[in-house]
Protein backbone atom coordinates (compact mmCIF):
# COMPACT_ATOMS: atom_id res chain seq x y z
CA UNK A 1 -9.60 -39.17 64.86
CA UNK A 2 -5.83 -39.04 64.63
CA UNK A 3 -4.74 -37.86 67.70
CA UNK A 4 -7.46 -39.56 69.68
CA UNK A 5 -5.13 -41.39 71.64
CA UNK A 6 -2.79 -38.81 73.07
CA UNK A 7 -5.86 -35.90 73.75
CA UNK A 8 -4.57 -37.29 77.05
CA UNK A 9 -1.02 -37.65 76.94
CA UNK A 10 1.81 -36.01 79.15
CA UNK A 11 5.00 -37.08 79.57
CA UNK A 12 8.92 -35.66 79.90
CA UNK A 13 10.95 -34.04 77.14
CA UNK A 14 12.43 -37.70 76.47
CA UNK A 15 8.75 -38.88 75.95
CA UNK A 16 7.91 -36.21 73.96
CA UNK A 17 10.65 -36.77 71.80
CA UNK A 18 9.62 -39.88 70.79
CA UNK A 19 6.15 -39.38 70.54
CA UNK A 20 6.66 -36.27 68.04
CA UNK A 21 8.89 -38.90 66.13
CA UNK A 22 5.66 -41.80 66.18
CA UNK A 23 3.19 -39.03 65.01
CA UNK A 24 5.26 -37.88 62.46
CA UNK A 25 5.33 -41.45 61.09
CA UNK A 26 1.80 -41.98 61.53
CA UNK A 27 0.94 -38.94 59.40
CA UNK A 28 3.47 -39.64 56.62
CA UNK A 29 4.38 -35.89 56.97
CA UNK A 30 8.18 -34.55 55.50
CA UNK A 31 9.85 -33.39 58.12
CA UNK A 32 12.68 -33.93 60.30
CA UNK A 33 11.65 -35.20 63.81
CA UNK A 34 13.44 -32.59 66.68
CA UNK A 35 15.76 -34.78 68.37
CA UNK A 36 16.03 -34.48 72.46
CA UNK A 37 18.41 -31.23 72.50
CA UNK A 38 16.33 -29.66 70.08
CA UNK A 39 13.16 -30.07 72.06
CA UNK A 40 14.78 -28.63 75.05
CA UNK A 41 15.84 -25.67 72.55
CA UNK A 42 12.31 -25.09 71.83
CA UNK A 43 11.41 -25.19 75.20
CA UNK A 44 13.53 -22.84 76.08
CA UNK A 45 12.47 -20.20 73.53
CA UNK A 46 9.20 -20.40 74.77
CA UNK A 47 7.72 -22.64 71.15
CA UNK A 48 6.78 -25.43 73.80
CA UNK A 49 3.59 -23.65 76.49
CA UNK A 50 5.05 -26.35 78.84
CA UNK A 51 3.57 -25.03 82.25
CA UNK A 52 6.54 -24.68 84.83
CA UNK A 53 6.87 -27.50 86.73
CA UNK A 54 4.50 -29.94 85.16
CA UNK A 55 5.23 -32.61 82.53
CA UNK A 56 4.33 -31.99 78.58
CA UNK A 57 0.67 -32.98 77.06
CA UNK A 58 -1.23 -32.65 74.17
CA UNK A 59 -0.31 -29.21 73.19
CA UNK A 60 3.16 -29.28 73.11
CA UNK A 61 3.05 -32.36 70.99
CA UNK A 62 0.74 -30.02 68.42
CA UNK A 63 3.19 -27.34 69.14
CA UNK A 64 6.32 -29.50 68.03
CA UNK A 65 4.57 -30.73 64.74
CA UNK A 66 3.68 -27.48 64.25
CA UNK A 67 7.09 -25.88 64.59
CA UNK A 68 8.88 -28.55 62.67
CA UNK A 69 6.48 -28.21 59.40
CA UNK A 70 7.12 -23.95 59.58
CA UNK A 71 10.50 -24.58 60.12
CA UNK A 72 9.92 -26.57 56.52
CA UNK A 73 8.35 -23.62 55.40
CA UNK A 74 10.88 -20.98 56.27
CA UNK A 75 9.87 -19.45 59.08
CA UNK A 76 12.41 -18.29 61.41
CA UNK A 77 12.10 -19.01 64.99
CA UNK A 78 11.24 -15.98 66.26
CA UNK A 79 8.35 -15.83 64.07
CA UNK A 80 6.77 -19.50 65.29
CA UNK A 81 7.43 -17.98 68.89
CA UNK A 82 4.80 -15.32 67.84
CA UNK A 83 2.09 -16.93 66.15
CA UNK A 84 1.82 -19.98 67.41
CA UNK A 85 -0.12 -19.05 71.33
CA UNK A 86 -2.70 -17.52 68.56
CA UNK A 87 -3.37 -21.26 67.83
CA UNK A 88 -6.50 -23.05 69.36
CA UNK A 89 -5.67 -27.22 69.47
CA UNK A 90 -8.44 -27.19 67.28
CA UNK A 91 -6.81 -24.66 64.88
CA UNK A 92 -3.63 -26.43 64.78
CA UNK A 93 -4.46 -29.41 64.73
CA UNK A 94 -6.77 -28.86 61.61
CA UNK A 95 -3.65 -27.50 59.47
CA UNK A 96 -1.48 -29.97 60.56
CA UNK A 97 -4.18 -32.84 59.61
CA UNK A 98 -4.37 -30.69 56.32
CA UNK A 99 -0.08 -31.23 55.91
CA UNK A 100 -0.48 -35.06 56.18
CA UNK A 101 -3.07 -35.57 53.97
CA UNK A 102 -1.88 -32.81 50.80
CA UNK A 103 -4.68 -30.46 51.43
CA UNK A 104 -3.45 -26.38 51.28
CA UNK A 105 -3.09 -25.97 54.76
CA UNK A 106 -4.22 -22.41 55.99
CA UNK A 107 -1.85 -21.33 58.29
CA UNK A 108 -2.43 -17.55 57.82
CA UNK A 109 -6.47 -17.83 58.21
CA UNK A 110 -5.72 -19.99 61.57
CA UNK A 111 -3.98 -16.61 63.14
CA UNK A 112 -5.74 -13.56 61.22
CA UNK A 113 -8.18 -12.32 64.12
CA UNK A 114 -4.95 -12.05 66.19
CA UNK A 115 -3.27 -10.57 63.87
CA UNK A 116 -6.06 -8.16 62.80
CA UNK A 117 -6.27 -6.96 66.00
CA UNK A 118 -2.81 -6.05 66.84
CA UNK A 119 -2.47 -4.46 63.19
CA UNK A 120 -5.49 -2.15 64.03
CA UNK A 121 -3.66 -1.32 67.29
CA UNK A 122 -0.36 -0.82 65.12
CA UNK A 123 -2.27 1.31 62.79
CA UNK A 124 -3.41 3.43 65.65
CA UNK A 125 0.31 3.93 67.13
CA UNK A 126 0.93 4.85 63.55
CA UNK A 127 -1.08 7.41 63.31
CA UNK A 128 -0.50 8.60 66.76
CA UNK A 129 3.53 8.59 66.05
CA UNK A 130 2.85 10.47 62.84
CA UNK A 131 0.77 13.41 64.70
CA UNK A 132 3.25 13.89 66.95
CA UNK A 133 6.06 13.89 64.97
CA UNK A 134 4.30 16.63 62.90
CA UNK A 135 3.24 18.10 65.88
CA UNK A 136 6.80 18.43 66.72
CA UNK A 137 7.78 20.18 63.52
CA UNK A 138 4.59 22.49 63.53
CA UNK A 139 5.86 24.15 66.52
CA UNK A 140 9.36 24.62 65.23
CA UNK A 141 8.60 26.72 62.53
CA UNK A 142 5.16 28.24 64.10
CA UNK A 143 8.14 29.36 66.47
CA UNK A 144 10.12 30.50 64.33
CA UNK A 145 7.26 32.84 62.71
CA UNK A 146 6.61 33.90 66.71
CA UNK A 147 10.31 35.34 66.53
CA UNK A 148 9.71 36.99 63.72
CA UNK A 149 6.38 38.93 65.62
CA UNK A 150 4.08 37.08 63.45
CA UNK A 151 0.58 35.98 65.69
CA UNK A 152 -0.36 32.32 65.75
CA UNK A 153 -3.69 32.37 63.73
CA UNK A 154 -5.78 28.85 62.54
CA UNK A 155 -6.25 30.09 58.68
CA UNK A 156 -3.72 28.83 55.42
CA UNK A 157 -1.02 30.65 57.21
CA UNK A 158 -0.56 27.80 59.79
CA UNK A 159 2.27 25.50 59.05
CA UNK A 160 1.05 22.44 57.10
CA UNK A 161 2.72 19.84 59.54
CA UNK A 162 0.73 21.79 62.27
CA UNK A 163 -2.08 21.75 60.37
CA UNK A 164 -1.68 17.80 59.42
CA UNK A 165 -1.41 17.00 63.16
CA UNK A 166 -4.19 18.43 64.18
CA UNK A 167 -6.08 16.39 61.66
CA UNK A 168 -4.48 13.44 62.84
CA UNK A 169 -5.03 13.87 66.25
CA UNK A 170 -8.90 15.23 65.78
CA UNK A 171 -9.05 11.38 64.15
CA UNK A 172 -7.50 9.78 66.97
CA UNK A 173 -10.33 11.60 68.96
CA UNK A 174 -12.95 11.18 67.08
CA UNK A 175 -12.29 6.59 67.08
CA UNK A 176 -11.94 6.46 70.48
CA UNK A 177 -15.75 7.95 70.45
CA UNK A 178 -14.92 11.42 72.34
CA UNK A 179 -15.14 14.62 70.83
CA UNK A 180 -12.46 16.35 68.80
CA UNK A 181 -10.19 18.05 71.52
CA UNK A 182 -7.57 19.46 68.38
CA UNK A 183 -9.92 21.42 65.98
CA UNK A 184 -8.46 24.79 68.44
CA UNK A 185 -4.57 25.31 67.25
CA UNK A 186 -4.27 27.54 70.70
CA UNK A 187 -5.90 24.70 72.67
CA UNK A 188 -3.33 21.87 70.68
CA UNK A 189 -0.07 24.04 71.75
CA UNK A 190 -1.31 24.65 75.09
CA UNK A 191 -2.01 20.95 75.82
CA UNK A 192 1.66 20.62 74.03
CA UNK A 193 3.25 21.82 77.60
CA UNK A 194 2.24 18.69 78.92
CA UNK A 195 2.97 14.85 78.42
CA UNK A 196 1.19 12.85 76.06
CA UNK A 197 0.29 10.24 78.67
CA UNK A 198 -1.58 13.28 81.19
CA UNK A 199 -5.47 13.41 81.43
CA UNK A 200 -4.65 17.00 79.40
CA UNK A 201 -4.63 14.81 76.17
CA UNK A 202 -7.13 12.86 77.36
CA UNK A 203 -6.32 9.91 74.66
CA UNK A 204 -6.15 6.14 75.34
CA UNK A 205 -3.35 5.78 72.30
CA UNK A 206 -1.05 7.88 74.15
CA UNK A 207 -0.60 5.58 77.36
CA UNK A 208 0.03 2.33 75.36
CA UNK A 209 2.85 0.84 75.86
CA UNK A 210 3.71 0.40 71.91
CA UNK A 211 3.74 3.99 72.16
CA UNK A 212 7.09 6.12 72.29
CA UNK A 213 6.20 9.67 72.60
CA UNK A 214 4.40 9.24 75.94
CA UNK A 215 6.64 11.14 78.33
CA UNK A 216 7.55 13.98 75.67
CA UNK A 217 6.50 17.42 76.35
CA UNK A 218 6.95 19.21 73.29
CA UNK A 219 6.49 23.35 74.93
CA UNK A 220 8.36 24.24 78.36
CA UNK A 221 5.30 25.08 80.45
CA UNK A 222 6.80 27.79 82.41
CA UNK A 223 8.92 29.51 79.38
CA UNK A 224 6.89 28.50 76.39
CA UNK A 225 9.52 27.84 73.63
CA UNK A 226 10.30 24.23 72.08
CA UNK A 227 11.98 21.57 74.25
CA UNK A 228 15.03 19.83 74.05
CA UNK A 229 12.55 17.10 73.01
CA UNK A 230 10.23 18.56 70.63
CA UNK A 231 13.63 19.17 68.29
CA UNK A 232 14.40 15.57 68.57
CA UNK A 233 11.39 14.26 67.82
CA UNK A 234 10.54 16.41 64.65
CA UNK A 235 13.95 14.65 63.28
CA UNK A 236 12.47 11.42 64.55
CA UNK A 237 11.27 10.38 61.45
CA UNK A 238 14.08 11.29 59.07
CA UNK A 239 12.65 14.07 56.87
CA UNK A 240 9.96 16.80 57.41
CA UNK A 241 6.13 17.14 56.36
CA UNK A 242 3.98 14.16 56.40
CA UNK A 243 4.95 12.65 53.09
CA UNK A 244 8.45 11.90 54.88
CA UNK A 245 7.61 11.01 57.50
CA UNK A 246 4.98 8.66 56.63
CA UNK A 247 8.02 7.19 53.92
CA UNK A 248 10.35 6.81 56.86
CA UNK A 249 7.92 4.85 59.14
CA UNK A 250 7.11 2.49 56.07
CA UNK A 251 10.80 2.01 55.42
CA UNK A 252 11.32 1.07 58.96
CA UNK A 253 8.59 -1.46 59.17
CA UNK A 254 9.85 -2.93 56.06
CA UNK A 255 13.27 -2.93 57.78
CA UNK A 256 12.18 -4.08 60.99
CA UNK A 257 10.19 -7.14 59.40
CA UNK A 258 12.82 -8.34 56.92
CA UNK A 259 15.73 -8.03 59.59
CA UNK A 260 13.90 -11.48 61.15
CA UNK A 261 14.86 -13.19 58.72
CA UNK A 262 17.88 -13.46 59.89
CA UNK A 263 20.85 -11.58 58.27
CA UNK A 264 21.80 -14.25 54.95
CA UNK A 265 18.16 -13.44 54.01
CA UNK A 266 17.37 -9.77 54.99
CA UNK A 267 18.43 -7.75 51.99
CA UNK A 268 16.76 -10.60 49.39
CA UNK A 269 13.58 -9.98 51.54
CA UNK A 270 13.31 -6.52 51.45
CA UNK A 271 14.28 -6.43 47.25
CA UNK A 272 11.04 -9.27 47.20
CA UNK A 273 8.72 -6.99 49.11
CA UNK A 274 9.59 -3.57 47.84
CA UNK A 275 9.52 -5.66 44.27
CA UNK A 276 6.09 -6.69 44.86
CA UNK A 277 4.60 -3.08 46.14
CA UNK A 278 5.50 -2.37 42.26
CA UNK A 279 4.82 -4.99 40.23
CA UNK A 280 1.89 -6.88 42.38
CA UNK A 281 -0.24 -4.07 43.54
CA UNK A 282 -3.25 -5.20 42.91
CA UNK A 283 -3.53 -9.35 43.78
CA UNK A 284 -5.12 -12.15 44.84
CA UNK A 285 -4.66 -13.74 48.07
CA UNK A 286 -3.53 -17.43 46.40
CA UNK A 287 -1.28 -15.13 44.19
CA UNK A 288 0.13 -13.45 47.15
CA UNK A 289 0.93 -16.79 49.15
CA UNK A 290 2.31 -18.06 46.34
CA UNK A 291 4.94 -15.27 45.76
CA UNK A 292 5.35 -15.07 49.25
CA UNK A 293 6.16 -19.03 49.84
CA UNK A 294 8.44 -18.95 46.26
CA UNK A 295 10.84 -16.02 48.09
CA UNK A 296 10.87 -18.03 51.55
CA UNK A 297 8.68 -15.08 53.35
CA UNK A 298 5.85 -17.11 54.28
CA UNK A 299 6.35 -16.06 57.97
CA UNK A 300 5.59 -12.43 57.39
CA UNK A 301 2.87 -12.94 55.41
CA UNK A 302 0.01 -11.50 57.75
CA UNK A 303 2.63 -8.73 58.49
CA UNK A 304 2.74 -8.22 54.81
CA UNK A 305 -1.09 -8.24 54.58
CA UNK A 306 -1.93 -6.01 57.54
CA UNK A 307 0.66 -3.70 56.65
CA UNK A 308 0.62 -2.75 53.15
CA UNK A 309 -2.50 -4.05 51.91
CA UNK A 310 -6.48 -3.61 51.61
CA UNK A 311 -8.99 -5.30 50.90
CA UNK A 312 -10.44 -3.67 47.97
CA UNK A 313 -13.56 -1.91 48.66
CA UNK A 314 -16.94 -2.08 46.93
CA UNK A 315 -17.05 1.77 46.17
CA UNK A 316 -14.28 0.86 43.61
CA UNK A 317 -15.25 -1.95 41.29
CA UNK A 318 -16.78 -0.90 38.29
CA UNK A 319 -19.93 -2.63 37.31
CA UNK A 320 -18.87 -5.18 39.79
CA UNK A 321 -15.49 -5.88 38.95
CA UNK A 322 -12.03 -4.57 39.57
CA UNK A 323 -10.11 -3.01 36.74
CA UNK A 324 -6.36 -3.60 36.18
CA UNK A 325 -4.81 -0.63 34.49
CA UNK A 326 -2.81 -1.91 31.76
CA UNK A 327 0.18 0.28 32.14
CA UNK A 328 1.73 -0.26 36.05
CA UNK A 329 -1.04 -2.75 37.37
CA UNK A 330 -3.23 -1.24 39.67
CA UNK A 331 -6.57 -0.89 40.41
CA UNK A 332 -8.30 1.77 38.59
CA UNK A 333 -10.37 4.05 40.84
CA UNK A 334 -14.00 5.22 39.68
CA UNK A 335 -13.85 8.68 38.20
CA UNK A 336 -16.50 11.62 38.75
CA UNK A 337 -16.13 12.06 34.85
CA UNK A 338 -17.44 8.48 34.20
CA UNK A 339 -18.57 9.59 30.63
CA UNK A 340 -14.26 10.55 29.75
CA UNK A 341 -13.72 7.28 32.40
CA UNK A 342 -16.00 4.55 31.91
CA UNK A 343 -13.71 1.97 33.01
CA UNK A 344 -12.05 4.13 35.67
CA UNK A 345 -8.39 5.89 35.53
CA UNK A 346 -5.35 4.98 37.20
CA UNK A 347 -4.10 6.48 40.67
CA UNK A 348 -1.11 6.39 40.38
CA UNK A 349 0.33 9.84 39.26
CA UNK A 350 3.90 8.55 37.68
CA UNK A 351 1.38 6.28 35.65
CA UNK A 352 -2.31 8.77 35.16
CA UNK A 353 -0.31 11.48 33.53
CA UNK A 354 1.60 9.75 31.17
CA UNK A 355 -0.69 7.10 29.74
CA UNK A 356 -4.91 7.40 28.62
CA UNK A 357 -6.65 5.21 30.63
CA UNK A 358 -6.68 1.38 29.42
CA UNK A 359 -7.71 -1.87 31.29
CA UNK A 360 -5.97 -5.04 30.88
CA UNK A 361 -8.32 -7.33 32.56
CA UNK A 362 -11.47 -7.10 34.73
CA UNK A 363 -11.02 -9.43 38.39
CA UNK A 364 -14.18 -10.30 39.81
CA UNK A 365 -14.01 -10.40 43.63
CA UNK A 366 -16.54 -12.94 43.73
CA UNK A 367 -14.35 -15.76 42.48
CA UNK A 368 -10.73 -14.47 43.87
CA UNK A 369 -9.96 -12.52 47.38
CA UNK A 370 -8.14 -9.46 45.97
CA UNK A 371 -6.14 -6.99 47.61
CA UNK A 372 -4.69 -3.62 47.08
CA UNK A 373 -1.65 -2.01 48.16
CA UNK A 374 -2.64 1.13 50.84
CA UNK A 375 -2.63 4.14 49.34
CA UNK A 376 0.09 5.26 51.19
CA UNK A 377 2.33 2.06 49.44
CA UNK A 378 1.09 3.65 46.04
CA UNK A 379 2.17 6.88 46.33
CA UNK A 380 5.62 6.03 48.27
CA UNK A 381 6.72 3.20 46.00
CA UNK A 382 4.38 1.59 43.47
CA UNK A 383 4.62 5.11 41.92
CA UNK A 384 7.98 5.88 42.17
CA UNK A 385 8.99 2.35 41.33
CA UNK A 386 8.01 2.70 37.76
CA UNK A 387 11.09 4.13 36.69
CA UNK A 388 13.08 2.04 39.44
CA UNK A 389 11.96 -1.03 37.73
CA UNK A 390 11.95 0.49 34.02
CA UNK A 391 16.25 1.39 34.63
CA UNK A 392 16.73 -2.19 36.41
CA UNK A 393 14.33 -4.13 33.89
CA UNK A 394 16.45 -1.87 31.22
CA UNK A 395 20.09 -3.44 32.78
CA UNK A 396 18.98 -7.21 33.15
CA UNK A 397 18.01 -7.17 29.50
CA UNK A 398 21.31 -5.59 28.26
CA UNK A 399 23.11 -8.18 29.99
CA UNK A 400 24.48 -6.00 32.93
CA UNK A 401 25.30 -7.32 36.37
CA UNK A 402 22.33 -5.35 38.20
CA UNK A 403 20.66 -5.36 41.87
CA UNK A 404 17.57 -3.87 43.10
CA UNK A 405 17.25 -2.16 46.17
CA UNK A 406 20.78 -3.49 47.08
CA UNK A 407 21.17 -4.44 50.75
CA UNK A 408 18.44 -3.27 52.10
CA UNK A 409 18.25 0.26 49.65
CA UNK A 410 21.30 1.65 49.70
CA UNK A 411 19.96 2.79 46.36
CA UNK A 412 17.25 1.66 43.69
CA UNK A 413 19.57 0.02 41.38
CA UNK A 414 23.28 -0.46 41.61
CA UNK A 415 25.33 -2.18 38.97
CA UNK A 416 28.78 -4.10 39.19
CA UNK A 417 28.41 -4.33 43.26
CA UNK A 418 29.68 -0.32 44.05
CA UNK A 419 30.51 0.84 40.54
CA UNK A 420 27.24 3.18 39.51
CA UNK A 421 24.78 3.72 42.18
CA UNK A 422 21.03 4.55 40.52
CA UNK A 423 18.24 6.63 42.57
CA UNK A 424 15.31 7.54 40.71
CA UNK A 425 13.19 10.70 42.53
CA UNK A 426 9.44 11.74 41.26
CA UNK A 427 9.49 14.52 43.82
CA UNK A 428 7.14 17.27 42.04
CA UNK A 429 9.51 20.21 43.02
CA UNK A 430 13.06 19.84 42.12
CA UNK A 431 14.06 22.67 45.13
CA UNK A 432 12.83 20.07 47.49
CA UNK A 433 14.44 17.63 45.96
CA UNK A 434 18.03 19.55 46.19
CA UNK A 435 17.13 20.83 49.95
CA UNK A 436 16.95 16.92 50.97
CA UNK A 437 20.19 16.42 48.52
CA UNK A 438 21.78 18.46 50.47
CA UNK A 439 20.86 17.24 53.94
CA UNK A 440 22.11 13.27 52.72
CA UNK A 441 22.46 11.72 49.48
CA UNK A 442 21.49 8.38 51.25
CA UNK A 443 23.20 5.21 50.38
CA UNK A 444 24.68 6.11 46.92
CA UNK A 445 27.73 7.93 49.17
CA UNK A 446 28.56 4.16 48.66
CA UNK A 447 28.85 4.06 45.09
CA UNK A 448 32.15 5.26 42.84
CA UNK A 449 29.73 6.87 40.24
CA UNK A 450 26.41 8.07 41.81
CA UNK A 451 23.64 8.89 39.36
CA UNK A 452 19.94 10.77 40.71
CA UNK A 453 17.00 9.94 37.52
CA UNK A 454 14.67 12.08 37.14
CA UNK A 455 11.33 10.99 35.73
CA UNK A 456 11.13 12.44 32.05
CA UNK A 457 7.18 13.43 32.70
CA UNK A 458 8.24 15.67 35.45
CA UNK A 459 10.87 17.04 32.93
CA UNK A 460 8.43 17.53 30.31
CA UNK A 461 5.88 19.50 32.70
CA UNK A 462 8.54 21.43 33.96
CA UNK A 463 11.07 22.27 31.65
CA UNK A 464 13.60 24.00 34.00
CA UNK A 465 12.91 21.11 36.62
CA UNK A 466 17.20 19.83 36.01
CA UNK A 467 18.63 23.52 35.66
CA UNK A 468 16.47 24.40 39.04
CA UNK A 469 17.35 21.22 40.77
CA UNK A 470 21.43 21.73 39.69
CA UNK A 471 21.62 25.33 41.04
CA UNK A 472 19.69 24.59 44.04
CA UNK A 473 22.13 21.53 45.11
CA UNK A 474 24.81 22.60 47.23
CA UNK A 475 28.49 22.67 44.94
CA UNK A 476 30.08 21.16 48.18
CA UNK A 477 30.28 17.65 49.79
CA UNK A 478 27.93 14.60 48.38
CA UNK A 479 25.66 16.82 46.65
CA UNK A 480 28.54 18.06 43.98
CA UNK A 481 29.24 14.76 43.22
CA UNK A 482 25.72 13.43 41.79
CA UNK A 483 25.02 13.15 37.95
CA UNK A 484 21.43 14.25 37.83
CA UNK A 485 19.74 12.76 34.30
CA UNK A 486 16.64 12.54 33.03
CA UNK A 487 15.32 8.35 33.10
CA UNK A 488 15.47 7.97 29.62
CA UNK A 489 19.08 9.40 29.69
CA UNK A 490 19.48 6.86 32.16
CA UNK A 491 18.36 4.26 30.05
CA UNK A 492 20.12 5.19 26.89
CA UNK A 493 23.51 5.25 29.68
CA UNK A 494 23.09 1.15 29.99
CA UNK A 495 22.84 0.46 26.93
CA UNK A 496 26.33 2.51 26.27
CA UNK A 497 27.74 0.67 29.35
CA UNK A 498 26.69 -2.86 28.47
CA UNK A 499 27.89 -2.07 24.95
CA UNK A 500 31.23 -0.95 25.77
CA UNK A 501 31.59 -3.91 28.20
C-alpha cells in the first residue's frame, strides 16, 4: 500500500516538512507542498492533532495532504479545522489515494455521520429557539388582552405565536420520548416564570450549550407581567409570528455560513446559495457538488445539505419517480385529487396559482440521489424568488448592469451599484406588508431610487392589494419614499431604462 512505510513514522515539524513534500511526489498529486512556517501555522490552528509534547506521526502527515488538497479546493481554513477530526486514517487516507490516482474523491460522504448528527442537534436548537421566541411574543400580546380584562382561554382566541409555541414545544416533548408537558396554555405561562434550563421545563434541549435562551425567564414570578427579557427576546428574531421568525433564523444561517468565506468571497456566496434555493430546488447530489465546486463553496457543502435540503421522500414520487414542475422546478407533491392531478401539482404558491400543472421531466431516484429544498426554503425563497429572478433575468437580458442579492441582500436586485434598489414581496396581505414597511425598509435605505414589486397574481386576486398597501404605509420617513409597482410594471421599467441608456 502507499503509505506502508510511514504507518510508523514520527518525526519534528522539519521532518514532516519534508516528508509531506516526498509523498506529494510519490502520489503525483497538484498541490503546493506547505513549507516549514506553514506547517507550524497549521499546527498552530489546531489542522495538525499533534499531541502536546510528542513528535508528529502518521496522522499529521494525512492531515497535511489533506489540508493542502482542500486548500486546492477552496476551503477556508477554518472550515478544514472543523471537518477534518471527523476523519478516520482510513477515511482520509482513502480520498486522498482517490486525488492521486483521478478517481472523484468523496470528501463529503467521509464526514456525513458527523455532520448528520450535529445538524439533527442544530435542528433541535432550531426549533427550540423558534418556540421560545414565539413564546416570547405570545405573552406580549396575551398581556396585552389581560389589560384589557379579557381571560386567558386555550380556544381560536389565543394568540397564534402562543398557540405555535406550544406546538413547538409539545414536539420538543414528545422526541425526547416524555409526554407533552405544553398541550395546557395555563400550565406553559406558569412554567414561563421560570428558566428554561430548571427541572420546571423538564427538557434536555434547553440545557445545551448551543442553546441561548437558557437563563431567560420570560414572566416575573412574584408580579406576573413580562420581563425585561421576554420583550427582548420576542424582537430576537427580527419580525413577529413564525413565518418571520423562521425567515430571520434562515437568513442568519445563510449569513453566518457565507461570512467563512472570508470577506472577498462572502457576498458572491450568499448570491450562489440564495440563487440556487430558486433555480435548483429540486437536484441531484453530483449536480449539487458540481455547482457547489464551480462557485468555490465546496467547504459548506454538508452545511448546505443539512441545512436546506431533504432527501426526497417515497410518499412523493409518483409511480416511482419524481416530477419536475415545468414552470419554477420543483418537485411536484401528490395531490388528494389524483384524477384533476395525475402527475402531481406544484407547491409552491407564487408558482400553483398561476400556472396548470405540467411536468418537465420524471427523475428516478433509483439512478440519481435527489434532494429537495425544506419546505421552509420553498416558501421563504424558492417562492418568492420567482419574481426576484424574473426582474434580474429581465435586466441581464436588456443589457443593464444588474446584481442579485447585492452584498449580502441589501435588496433582491439593484442596478448601476446604488442607483435603483429592487425588492420584490409575495406577502398575501398588503397591511402586513406596510406594518413591516413601516418598522424598516431594509437595505434599499441604500439605494437613490428604491422600488417594492409586487407579484401581479397577488394583484389580480386582490384588486385593491396597491391602493391598501399605499394608504397603509406611513407618509413619513423610508416608507414615503418607496415606489410600490406591480412586477410586470417592474419589468416593462427596465426595458425603458436600458432603452434610454
Amino acid at each position: 500500500m502507499q503509505f506502508d512505510r510511514v504507518r510508523r513514522w514520527s518525526g519534528s515539524a522539519k521532518d514532516l516538512t519534508e516528508e509531506i513534500q516526498h509523498q506529494t511526489g510519490l502520489l503525483n498529486i497538484l498541490i503546493e507542498p506547505p513549507a516549514l512556517r506553514t506547517i507550524r501555522l497549521w499546527r498552530s490552528k489546531k489542522l495538525l492533532s499533534q499531541p502536546k509534547g510528542k513528535k508528529f506521526g502518521f496522522r499529521q502527515i494525512l492531515e497535511g495532504l489533506a489540508t493542502a488538497l482542500l486548500l486546492k479546493r477552496g476551503w477556508t481554513l477554518a472550515s478544514i479545522g472543523e471537518v477534518l477530526p471527523n476523519f478516520s486514517d482510513a477515511d482520509m487516507e482513502r480520498q486522498i489515494l482517490a486525488e492521486s490516482e483521478n478517481r472523484d474523491p468523496n470528501w463529503s460522504a467521509a464526514i456525513a455521520q458527523g455532520h448528520s448528527f450535529a445538524a439533527s442537534l442544530h435542528n433541535i436548537i432550531d426549533t427550540a429557539e423558534d418556540a421560545v421566541v414565539l413564546l416570547a411574543q405570545g405573552i406580549l400580546k396575551q398581556y396585552t388582552r389581560v389589560l384589557n380584562q379579557e381571560i386567558v382561554r386555550q380556544n381560536d382566541s389565543m394568540p397564534s405565536e402562543l398557540y405555535r409555541a406550544m406546538c413547538k414545544l409539545g414536539r420538543l416533548y414528545i422526541e425526547e420520548g416524555t409526554p407533552d408537558k405544553a398541550a395546557c396554555v395555563h400550565t406553559v405561562l406558569d412554567r414561563a416564570r421560570h428558566s428554561f434550563r430548571s427541572e420546571d421545563w423538564r427538557l434536555k434541549v434547553f440545557s445545551q450549550n448551543d442553546f441561548r435562551f437558557s437563563d431567560v425567564v420570560l414572566i416575573d414570578p412574584d408580579l406576573y407581567v413580562p420581563t425585561s427579557d421576554c420583550t427582548e427576546v420576542a424582537q430576537a428574531n427580527g419580525g413577529w409570528g413564525e413565518d418571520n421568525v423562521v425567515e430571520y433564523r434562515l437568513y442568519q444561517r445563510l449569513k453566518t455560513y457565507t461570512e467563512q468565506l472570508g470577506t472577498r468571497r462572502q457576498h458572491l456566496g450568499y448570491t450562489a446559495l440564495r440563487e440556487l434555493a430558486v433555480r435548483h430546488s429540486l437536484i441531484g447530489e453530483k449536480a449539487l457538488w458540481d455547482y457547489l465546486e464551480d462557485r468555490q463553496l465546496l467547504p459548506l457543502q454538508e452545511r448546505i445539505v443539512d441545512t436546506f435540503f431533504d432527501q426526497i421522500p417515497e410518499s412523493w414520487l409518483i409511480k416511482g419517480k419524481a416530477n419536475r414542475c415545468a414552470y419554477c422546478g420543483t418537485l411536484m407533491h401528490p395531490h388528494p385529487n389524483d384524477q384533476r392531478f395525475k402527475e402531481g401539482r406544484c407547491p409552491i404558491r407564487q408558482c400553483n396559482s398561476r400556472y396548470t400543472p405540467k411536468v418537465s421531466e420524471a427523475l428516478d431516484p433509483e439512478q440519481h440521489r435527489l434532494l429537495v429544498a425544506k419546505p421552509q426554503i420553498l416558501t421563504y425563497w424558492t417562492g418568492p424568488g420567482i419574481d426576484e429572478l424574473a426582474i434580474f433575468d429581465t435586466a441581464k437580458q436588456q443589457g443593464l448592469r444588474a446584481e442579485l442579492y447585492p452584498e449580502s441582500d441589501l435588496c433582491d436586485v439593484s442596478l448601476n451599484d446604488y442607483e435603483i434598489g429592487i425588492d420584490a414581496k409575495s406577502y398575501i396581505s398588503p397591511v402586513s406588508l406596510a406594518l413591516r414597511l413601516n418598522q424598516s425598509i431594509g437595505g434599499l435605505v441604500y439605494y437613490q431610487r428604491r422600488i417594492i414589486a409586487i407579484s401581479d397574481q397577488l394583484i389580480a386576486d386582490n384588486p385593491s392589494y396597491l391602493s391598501t398597501l399605499q394608504s397603509t404605509l406611513s407618509k413619513k420617513g423610508d416608507p414615503a419614499t418607496v415606489e410600490v409597482l406591480p412586477v410586470s410594471a417592474v419589468i416593462k421599467l427596465l426595458q425603458e431604462v436600458a432603452y434610454a441608456s
